[in-house]
PDB file of N, CA and C in Angstrom:
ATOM      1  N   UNK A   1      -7.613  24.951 141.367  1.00  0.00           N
ATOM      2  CA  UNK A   1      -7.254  25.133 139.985  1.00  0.00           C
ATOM      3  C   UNK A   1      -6.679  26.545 139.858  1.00  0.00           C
ATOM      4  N   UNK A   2      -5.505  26.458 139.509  1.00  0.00           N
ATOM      5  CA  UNK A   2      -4.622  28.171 139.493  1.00  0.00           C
ATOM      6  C   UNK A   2      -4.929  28.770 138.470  1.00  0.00           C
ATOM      7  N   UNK A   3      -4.516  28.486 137.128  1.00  0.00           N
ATOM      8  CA  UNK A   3      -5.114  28.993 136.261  1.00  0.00           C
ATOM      9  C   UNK A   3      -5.652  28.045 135.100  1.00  0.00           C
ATOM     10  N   UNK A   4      -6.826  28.378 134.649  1.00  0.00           N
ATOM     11  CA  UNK A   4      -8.273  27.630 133.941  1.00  0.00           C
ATOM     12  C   UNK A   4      -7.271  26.923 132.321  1.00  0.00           C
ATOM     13  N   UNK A   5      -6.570  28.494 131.952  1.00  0.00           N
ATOM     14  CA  UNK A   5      -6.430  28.603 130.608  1.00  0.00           C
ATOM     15  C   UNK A   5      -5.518  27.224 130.169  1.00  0.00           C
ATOM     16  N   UNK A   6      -4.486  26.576 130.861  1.00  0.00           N
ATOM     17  CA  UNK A   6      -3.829  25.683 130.613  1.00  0.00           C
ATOM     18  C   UNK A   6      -4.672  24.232 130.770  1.00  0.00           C
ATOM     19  N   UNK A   7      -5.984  24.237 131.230  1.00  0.00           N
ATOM     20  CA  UNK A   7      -7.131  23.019 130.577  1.00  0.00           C
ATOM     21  C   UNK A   7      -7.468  23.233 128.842  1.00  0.00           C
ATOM     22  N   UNK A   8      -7.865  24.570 127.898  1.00  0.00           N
ATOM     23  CA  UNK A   8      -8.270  24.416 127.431  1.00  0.00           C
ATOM     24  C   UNK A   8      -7.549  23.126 126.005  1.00  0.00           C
ATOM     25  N   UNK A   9      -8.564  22.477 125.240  1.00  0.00           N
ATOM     26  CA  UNK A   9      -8.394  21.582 124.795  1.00  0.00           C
ATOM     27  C   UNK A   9      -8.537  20.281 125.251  1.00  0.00           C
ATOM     28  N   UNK A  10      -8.579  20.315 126.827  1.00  0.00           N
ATOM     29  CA  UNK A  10      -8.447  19.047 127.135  1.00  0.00           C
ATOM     30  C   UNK A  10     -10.153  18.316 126.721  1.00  0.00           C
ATOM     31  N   UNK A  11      -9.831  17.107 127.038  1.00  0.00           N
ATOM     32  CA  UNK A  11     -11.507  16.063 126.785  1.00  0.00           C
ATOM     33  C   UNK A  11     -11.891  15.800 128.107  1.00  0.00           C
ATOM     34  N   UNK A  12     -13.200  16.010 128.414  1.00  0.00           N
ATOM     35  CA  UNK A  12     -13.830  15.663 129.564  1.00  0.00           C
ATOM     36  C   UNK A  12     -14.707  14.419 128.930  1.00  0.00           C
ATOM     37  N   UNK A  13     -14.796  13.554 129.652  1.00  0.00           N
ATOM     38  CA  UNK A  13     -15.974  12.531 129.621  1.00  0.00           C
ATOM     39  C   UNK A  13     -15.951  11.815 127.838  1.00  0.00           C
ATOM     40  N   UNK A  14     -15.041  12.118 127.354  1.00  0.00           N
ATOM     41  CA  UNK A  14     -14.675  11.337 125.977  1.00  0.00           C
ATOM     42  C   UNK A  14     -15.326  12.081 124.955  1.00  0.00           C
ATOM     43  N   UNK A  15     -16.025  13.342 125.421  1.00  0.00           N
ATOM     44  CA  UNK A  15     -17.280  14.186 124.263  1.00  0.00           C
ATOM     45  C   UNK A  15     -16.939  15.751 124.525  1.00  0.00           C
ATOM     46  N   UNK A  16     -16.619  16.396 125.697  1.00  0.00           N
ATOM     47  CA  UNK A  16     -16.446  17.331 125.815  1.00  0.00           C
ATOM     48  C   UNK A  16     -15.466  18.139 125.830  1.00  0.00           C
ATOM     49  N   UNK A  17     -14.588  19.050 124.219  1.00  0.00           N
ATOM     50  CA  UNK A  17     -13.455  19.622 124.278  1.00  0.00           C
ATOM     51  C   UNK A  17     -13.523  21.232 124.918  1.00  0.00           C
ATOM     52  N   UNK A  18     -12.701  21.617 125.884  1.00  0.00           N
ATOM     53  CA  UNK A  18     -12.892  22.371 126.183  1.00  0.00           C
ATOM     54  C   UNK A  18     -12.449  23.474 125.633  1.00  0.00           C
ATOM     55  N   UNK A  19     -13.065  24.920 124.717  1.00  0.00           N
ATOM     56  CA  UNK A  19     -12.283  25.279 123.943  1.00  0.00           C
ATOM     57  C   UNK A  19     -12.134  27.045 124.326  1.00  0.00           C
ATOM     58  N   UNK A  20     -12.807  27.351 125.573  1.00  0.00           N
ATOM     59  CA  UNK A  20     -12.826  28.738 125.673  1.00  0.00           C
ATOM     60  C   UNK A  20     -13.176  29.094 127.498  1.00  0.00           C
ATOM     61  N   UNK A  21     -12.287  29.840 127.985  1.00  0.00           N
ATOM     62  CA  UNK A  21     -12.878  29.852 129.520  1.00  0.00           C
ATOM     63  C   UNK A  21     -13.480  31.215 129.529  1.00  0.00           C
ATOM     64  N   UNK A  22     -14.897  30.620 130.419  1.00  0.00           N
ATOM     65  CA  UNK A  22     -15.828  31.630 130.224  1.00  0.00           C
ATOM     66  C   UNK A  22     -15.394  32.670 131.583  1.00  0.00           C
ATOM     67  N   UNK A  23     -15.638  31.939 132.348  1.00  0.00           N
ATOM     68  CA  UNK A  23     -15.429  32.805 133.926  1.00  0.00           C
ATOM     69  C   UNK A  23     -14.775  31.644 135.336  1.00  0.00           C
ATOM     70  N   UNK A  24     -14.846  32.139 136.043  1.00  0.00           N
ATOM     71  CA  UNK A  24     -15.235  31.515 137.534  1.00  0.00           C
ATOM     72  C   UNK A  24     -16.276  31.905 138.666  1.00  0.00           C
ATOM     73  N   UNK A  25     -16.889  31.130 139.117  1.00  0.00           N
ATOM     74  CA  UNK A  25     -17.463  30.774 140.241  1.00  0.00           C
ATOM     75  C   UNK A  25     -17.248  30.994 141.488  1.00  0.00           C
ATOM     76  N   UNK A  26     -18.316  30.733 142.346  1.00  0.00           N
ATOM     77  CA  UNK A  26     -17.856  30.418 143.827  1.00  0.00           C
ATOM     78  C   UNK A  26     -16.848  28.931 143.472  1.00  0.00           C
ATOM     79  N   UNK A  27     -17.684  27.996 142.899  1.00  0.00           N
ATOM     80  CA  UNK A  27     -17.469  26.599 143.252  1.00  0.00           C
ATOM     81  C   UNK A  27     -16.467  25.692 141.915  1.00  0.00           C
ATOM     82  N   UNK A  28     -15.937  26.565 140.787  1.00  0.00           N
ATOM     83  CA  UNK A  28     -15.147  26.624 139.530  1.00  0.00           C
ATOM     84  C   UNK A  28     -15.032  27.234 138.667  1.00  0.00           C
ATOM     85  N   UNK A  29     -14.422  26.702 138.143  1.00  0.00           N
ATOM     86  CA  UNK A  29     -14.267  27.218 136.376  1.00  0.00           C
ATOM     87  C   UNK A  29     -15.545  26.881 135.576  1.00  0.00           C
ATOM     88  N   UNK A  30     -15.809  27.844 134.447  1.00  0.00           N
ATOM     89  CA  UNK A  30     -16.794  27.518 133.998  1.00  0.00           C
ATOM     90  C   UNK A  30     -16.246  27.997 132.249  1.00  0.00           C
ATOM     91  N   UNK A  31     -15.937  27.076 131.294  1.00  0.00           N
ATOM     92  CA  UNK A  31     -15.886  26.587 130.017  1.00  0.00           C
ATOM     93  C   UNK A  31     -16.553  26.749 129.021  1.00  0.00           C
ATOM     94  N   UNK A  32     -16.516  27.422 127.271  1.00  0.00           N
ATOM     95  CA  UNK A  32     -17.422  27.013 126.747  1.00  0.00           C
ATOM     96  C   UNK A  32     -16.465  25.512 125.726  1.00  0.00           C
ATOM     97  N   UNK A  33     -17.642  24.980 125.465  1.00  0.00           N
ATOM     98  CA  UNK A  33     -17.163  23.255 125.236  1.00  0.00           C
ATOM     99  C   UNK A  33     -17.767  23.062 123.571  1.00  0.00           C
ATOM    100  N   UNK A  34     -17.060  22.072 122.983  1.00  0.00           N
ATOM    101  CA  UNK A  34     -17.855  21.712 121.563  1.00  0.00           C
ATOM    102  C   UNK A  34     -18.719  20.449 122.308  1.00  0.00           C
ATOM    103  N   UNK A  35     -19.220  19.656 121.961  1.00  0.00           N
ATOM    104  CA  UNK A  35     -19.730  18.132 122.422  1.00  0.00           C
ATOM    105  C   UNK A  35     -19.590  17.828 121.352  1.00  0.00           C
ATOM    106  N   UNK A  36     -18.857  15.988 121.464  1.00  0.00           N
ATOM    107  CA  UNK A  36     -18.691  15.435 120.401  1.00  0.00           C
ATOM    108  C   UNK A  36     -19.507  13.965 120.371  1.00  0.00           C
ATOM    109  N   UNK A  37     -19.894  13.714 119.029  1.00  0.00           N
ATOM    110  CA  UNK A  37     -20.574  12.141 118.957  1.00  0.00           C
ATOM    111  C   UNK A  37     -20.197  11.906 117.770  1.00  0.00           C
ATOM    112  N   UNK A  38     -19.491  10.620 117.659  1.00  0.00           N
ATOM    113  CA  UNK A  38     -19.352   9.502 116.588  1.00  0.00           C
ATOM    114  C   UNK A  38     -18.083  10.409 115.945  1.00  0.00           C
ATOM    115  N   UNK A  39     -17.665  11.199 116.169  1.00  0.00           N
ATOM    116  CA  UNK A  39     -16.448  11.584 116.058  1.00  0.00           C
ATOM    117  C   UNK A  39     -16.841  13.436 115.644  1.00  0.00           C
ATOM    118  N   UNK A  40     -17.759  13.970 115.977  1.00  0.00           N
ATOM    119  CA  UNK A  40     -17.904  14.962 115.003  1.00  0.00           C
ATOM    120  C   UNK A  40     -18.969  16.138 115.972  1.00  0.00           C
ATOM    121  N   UNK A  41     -18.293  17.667 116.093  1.00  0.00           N
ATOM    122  CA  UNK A  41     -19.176  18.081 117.105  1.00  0.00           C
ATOM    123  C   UNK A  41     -20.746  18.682 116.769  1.00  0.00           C
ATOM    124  N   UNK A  42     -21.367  18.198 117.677  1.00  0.00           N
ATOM    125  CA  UNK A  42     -22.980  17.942 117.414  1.00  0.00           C
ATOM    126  C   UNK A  42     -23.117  19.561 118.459  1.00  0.00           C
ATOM    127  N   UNK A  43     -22.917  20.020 119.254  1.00  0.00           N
ATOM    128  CA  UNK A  43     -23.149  21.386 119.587  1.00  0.00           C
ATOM    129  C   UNK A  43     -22.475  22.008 120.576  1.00  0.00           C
ATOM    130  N   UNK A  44     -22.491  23.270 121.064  1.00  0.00           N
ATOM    131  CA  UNK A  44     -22.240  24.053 121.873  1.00  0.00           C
ATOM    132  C   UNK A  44     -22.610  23.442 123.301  1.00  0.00           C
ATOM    133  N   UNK A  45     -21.687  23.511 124.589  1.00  0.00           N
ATOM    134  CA  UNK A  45     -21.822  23.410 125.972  1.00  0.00           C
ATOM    135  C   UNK A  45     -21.350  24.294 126.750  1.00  0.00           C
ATOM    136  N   UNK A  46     -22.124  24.288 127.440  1.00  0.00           N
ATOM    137  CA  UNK A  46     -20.780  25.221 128.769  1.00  0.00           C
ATOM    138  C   UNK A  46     -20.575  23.726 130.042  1.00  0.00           C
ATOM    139  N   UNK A  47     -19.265  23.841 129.986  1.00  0.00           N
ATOM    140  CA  UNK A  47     -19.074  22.788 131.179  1.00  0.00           C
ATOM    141  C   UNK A  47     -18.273  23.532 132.317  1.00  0.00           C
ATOM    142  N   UNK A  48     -18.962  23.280 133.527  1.00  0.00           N
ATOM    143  CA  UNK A  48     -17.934  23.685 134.981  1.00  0.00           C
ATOM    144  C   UNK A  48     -17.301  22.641 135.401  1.00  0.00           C
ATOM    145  N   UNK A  49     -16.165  23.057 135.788  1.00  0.00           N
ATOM    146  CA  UNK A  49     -15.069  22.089 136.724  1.00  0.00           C
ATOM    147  C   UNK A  49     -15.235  22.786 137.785  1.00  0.00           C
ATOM    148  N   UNK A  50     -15.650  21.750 138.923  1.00  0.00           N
ATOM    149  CA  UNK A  50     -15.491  21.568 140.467  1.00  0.00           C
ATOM    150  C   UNK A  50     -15.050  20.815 141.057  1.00  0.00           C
ATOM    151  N   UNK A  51     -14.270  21.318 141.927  1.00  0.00           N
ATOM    152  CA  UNK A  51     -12.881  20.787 142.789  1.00  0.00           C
ATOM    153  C   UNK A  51     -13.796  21.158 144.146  1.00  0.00           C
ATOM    154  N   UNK A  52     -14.082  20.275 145.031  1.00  0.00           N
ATOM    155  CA  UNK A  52     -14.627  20.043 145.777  1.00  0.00           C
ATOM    156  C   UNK A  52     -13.627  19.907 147.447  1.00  0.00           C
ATOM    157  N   UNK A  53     -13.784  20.848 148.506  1.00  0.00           N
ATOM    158  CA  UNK A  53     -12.367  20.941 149.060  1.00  0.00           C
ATOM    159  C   UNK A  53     -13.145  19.872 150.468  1.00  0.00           C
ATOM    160  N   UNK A  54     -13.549  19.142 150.054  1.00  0.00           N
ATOM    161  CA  UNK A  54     -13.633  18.571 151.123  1.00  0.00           C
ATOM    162  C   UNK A  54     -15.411  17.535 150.920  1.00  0.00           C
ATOM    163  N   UNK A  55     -15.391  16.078 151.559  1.00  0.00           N
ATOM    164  CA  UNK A  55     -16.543  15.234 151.199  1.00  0.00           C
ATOM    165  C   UNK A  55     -18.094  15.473 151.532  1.00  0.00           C
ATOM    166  N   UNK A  56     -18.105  17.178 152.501  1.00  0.00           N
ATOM    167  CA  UNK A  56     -19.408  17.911 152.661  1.00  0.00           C
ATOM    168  C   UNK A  56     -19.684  17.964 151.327  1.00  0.00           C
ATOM    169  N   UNK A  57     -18.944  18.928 150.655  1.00  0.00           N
ATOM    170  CA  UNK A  57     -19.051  19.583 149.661  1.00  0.00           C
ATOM    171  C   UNK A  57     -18.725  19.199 148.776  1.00  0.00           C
ATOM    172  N   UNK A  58     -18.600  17.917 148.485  1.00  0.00           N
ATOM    173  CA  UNK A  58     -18.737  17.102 147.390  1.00  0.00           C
ATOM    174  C   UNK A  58     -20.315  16.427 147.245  1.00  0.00           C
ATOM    175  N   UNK A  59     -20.618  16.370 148.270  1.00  0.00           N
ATOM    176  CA  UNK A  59     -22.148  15.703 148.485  1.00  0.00           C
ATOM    177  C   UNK A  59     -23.055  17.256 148.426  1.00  0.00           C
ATOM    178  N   UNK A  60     -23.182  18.108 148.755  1.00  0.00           N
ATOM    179  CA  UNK A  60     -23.416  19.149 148.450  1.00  0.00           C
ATOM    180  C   UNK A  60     -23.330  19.936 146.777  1.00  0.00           C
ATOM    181  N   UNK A  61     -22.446  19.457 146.061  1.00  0.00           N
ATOM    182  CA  UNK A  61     -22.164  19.488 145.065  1.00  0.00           C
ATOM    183  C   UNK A  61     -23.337  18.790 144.230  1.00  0.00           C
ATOM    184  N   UNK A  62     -22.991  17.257 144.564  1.00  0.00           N
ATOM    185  CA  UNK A  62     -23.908  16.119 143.876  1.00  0.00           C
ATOM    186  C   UNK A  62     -25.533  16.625 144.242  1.00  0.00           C
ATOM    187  N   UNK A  63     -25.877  17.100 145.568  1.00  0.00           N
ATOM    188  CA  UNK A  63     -27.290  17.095 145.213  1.00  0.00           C
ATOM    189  C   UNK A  63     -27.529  18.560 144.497  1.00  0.00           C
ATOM    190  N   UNK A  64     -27.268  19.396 144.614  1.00  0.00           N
ATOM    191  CA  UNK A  64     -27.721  20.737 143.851  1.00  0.00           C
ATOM    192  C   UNK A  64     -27.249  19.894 141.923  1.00  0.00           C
ATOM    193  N   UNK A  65     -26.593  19.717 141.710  1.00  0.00           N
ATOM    194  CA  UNK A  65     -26.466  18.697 140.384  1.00  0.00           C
ATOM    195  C   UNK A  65     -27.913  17.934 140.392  1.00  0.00           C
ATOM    196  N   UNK A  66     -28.253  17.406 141.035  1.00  0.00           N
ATOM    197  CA  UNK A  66     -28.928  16.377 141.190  1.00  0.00           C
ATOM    198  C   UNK A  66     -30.690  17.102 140.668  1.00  0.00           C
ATOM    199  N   UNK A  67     -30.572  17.816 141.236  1.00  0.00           N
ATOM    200  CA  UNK A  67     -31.804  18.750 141.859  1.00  0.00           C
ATOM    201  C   UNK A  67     -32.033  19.929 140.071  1.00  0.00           C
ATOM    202  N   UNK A  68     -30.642  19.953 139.380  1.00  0.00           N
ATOM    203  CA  UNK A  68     -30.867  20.709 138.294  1.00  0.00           C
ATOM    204  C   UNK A  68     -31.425  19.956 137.340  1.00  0.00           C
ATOM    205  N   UNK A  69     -30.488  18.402 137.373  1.00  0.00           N
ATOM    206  CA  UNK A  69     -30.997  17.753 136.289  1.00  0.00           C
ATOM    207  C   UNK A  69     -33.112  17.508 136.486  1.00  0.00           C
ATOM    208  N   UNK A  70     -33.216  17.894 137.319  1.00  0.00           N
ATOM    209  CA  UNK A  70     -35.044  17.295 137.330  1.00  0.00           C
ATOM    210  C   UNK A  70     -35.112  18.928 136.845  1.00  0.00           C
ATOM    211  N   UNK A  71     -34.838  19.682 136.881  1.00  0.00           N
ATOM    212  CA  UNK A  71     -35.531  20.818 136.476  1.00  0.00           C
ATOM    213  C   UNK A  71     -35.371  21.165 134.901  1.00  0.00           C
ATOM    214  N   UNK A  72     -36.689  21.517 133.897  1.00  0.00           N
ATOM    215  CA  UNK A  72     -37.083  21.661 132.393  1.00  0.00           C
ATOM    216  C   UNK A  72     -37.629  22.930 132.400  1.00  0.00           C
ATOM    217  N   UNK A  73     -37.311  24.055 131.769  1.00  0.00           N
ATOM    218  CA  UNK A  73     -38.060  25.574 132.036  1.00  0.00           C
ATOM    219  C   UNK A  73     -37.444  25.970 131.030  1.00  0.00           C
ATOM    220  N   UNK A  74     -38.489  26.563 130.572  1.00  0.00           N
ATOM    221  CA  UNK A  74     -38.117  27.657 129.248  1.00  0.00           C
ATOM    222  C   UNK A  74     -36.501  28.481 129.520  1.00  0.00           C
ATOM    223  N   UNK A  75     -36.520  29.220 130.725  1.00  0.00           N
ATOM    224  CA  UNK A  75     -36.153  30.356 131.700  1.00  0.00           C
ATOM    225  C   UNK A  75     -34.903  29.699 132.688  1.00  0.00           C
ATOM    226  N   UNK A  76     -34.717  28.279 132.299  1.00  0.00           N
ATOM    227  CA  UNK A  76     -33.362  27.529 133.194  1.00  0.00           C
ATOM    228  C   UNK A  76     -32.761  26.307 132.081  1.00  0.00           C
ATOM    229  N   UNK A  77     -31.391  27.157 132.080  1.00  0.00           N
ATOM    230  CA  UNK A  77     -30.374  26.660 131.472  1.00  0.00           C
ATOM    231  C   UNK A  77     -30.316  25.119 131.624  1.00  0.00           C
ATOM    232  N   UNK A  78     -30.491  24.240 130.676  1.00  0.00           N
ATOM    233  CA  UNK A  78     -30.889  22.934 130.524  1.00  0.00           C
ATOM    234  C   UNK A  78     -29.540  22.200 130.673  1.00  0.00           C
ATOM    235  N   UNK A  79     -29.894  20.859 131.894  1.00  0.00           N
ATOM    236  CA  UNK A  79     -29.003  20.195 132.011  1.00  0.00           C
ATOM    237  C   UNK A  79     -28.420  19.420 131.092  1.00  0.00           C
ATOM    238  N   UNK A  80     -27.078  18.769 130.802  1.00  0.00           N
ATOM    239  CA  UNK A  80     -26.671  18.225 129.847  1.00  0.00           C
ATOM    240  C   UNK A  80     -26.114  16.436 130.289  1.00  0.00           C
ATOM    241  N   UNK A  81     -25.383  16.828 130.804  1.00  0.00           N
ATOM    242  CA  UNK A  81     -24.873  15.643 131.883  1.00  0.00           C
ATOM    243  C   UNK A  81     -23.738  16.049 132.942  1.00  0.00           C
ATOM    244  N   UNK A  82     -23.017  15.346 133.970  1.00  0.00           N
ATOM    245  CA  UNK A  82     -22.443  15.563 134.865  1.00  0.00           C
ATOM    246  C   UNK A  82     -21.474  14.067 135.406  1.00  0.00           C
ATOM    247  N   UNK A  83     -20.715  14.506 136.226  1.00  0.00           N
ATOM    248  CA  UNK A  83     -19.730  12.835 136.270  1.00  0.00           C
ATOM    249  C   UNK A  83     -18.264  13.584 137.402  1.00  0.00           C
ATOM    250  N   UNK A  84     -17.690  12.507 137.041  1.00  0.00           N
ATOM    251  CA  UNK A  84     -16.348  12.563 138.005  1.00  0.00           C
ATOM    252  C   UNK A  84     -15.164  12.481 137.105  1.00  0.00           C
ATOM    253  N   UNK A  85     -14.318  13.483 136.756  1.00  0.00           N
ATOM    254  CA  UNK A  85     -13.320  13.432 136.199  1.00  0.00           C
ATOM    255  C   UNK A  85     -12.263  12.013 136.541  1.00  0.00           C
ATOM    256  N   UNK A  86     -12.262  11.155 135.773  1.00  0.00           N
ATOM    257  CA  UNK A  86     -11.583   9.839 136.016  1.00  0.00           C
ATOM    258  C   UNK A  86      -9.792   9.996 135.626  1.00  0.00           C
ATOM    259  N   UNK A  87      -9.624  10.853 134.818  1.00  0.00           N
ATOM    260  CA  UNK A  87      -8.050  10.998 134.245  1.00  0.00           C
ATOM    261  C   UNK A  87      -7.753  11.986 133.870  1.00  0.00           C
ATOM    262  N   UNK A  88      -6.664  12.421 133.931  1.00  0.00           N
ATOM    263  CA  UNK A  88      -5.841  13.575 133.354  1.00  0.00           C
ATOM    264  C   UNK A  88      -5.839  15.048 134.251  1.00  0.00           C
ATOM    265  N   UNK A  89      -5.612  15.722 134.056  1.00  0.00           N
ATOM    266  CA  UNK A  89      -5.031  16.796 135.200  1.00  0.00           C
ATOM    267  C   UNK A  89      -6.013  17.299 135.949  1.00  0.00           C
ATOM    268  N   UNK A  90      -7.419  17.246 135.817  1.00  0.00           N
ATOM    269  CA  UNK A  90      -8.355  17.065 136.524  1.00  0.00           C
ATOM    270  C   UNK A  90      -9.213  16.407 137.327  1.00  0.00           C
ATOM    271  N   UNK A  91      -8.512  14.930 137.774  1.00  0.00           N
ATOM    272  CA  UNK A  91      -9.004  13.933 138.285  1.00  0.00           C
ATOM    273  C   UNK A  91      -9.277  14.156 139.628  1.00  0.00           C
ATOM    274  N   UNK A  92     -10.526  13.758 140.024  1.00  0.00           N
ATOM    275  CA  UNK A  92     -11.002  14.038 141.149  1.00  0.00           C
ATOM    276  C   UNK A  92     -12.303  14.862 141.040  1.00  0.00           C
ATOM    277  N   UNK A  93     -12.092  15.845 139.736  1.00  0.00           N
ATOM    278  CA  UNK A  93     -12.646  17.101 140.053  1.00  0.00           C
ATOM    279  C   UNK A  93     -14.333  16.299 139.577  1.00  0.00           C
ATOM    280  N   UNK A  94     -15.045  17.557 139.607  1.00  0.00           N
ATOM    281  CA  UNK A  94     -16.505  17.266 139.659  1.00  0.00           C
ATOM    282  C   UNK A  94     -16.635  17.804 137.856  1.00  0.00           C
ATOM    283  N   UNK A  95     -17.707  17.434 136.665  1.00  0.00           N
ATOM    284  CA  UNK A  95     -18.042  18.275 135.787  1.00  0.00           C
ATOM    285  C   UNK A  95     -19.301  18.484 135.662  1.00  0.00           C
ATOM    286  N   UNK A  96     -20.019  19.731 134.943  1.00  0.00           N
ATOM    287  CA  UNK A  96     -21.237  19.667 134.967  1.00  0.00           C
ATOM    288  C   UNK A  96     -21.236  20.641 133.544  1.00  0.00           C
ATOM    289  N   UNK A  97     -22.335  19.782 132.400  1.00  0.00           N
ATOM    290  CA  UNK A  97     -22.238  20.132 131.455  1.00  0.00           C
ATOM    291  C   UNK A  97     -23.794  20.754 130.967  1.00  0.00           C
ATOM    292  N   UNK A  98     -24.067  21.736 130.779  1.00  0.00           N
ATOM    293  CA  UNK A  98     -25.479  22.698 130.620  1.00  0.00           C
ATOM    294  C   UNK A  98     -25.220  23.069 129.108  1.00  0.00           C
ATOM    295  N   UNK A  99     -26.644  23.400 128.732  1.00  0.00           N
ATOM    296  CA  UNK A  99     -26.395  24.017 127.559  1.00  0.00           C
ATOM    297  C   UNK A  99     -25.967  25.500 127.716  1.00  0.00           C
ATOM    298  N   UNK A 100     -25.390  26.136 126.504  1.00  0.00           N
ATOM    299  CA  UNK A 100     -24.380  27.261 126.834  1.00  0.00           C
ATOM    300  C   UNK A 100     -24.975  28.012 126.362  1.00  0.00           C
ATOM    301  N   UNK A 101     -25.641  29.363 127.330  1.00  0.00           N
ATOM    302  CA  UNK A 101     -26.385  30.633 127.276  1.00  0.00           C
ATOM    303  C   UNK A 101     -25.778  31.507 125.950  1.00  0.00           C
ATOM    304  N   UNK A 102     -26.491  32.282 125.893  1.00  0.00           N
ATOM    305  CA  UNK A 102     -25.824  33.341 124.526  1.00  0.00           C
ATOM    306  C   UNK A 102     -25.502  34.685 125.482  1.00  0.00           C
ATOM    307  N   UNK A 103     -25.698  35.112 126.453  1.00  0.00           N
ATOM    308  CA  UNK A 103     -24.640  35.950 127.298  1.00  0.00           C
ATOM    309  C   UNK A 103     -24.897  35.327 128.975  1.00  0.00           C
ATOM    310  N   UNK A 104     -23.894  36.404 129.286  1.00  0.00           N
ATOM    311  CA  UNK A 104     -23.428  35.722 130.954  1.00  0.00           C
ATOM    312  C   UNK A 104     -24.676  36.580 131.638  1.00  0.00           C
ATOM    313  N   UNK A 105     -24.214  36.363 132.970  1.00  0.00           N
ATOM    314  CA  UNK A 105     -25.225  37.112 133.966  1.00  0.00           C
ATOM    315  C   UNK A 105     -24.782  38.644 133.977  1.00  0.00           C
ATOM    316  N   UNK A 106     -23.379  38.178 133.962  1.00  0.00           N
ATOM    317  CA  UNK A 106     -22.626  39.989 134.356  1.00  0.00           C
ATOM    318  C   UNK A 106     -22.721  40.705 132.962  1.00  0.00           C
ATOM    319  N   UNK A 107     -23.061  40.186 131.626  1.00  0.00           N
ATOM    320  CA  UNK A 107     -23.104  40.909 130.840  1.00  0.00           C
ATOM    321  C   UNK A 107     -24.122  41.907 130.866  1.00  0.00           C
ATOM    322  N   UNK A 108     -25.672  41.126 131.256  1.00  0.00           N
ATOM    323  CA  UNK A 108     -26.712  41.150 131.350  1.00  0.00           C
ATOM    324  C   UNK A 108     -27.107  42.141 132.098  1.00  0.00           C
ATOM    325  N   UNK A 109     -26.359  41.679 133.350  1.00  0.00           N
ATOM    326  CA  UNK A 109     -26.400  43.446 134.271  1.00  0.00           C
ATOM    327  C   UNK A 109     -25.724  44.968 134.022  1.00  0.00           C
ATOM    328  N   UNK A 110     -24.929  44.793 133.061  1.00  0.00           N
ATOM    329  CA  UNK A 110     -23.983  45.890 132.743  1.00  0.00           C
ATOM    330  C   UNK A 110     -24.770  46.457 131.623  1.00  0.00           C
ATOM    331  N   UNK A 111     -25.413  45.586 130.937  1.00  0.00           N
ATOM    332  CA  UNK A 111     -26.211  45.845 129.723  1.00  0.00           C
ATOM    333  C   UNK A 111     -27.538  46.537 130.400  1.00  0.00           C
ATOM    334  N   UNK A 112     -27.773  46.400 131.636  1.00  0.00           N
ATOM    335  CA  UNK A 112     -29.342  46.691 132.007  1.00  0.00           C
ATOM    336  C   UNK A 112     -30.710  46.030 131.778  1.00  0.00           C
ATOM    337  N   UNK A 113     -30.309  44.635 131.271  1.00  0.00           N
ATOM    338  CA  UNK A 113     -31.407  43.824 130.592  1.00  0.00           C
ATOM    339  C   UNK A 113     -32.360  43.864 131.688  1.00  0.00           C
ATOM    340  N   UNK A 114     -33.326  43.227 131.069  1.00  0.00           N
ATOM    341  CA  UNK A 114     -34.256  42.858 132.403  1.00  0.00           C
ATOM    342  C   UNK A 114     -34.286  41.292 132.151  1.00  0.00           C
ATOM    343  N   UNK A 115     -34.517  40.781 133.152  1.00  0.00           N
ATOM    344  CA  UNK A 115     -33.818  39.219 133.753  1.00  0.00           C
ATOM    345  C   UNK A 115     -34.987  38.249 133.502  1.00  0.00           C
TER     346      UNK A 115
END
């Protein structure tokens, strides 16, 4: 993915508009998203797009996904859902949709928070 900014707007998964790019990753782009139901957005997401360069690391992908959704903690960013981009300029790619933190990690460190 060359550059993020020419996704925003698009729909992931028929609910998720993508309306702001947050950063990148080792493994993508990472989005903040509205979520939509019954036509109308019900809240805030952060969704990552992963482009997976090869079928290790697509399966590698799926279980760390796999492994978040079982995890519930005050202290870990709550899973939302996840899938396979089926159409449009992202097809192929991987998504993974979390609820969307109120700052980043790098803010956090620049700020001096404690973690």
């Amino acid at each position: 993915m060359s550059s993020p900014h020419h996704l925003l707007g698009q729909m992931i998964d028929g609910r998720y508009r993508l309306r702001e790019f947050i950063g990148r990753g080792s493994f993508g782009a990472v989005f903040a998203a509205d979520e939509f139901a019954l036509g109308r957005v019900v809240s805030q997401v952060a969704v990552k797009i992963i482009t997976p360069e090869s079928a290790e690391q697509r399966k590698s992908v799926m279980r760390e996904i796999l492994g978040l959704a079982q995890l519930h903690h005050d202290y870990i960013i709550a899973y939302r859902s996840s899938g396979e981009i089926r159409e449009g300029p992202m097809t192929g790619s991987i998504f993974l949709a979390t609820e969307l933190g109120d700052t980043t990690l790098s803010e956090a460190v620049r700020a001096n928070e404690r973690l």
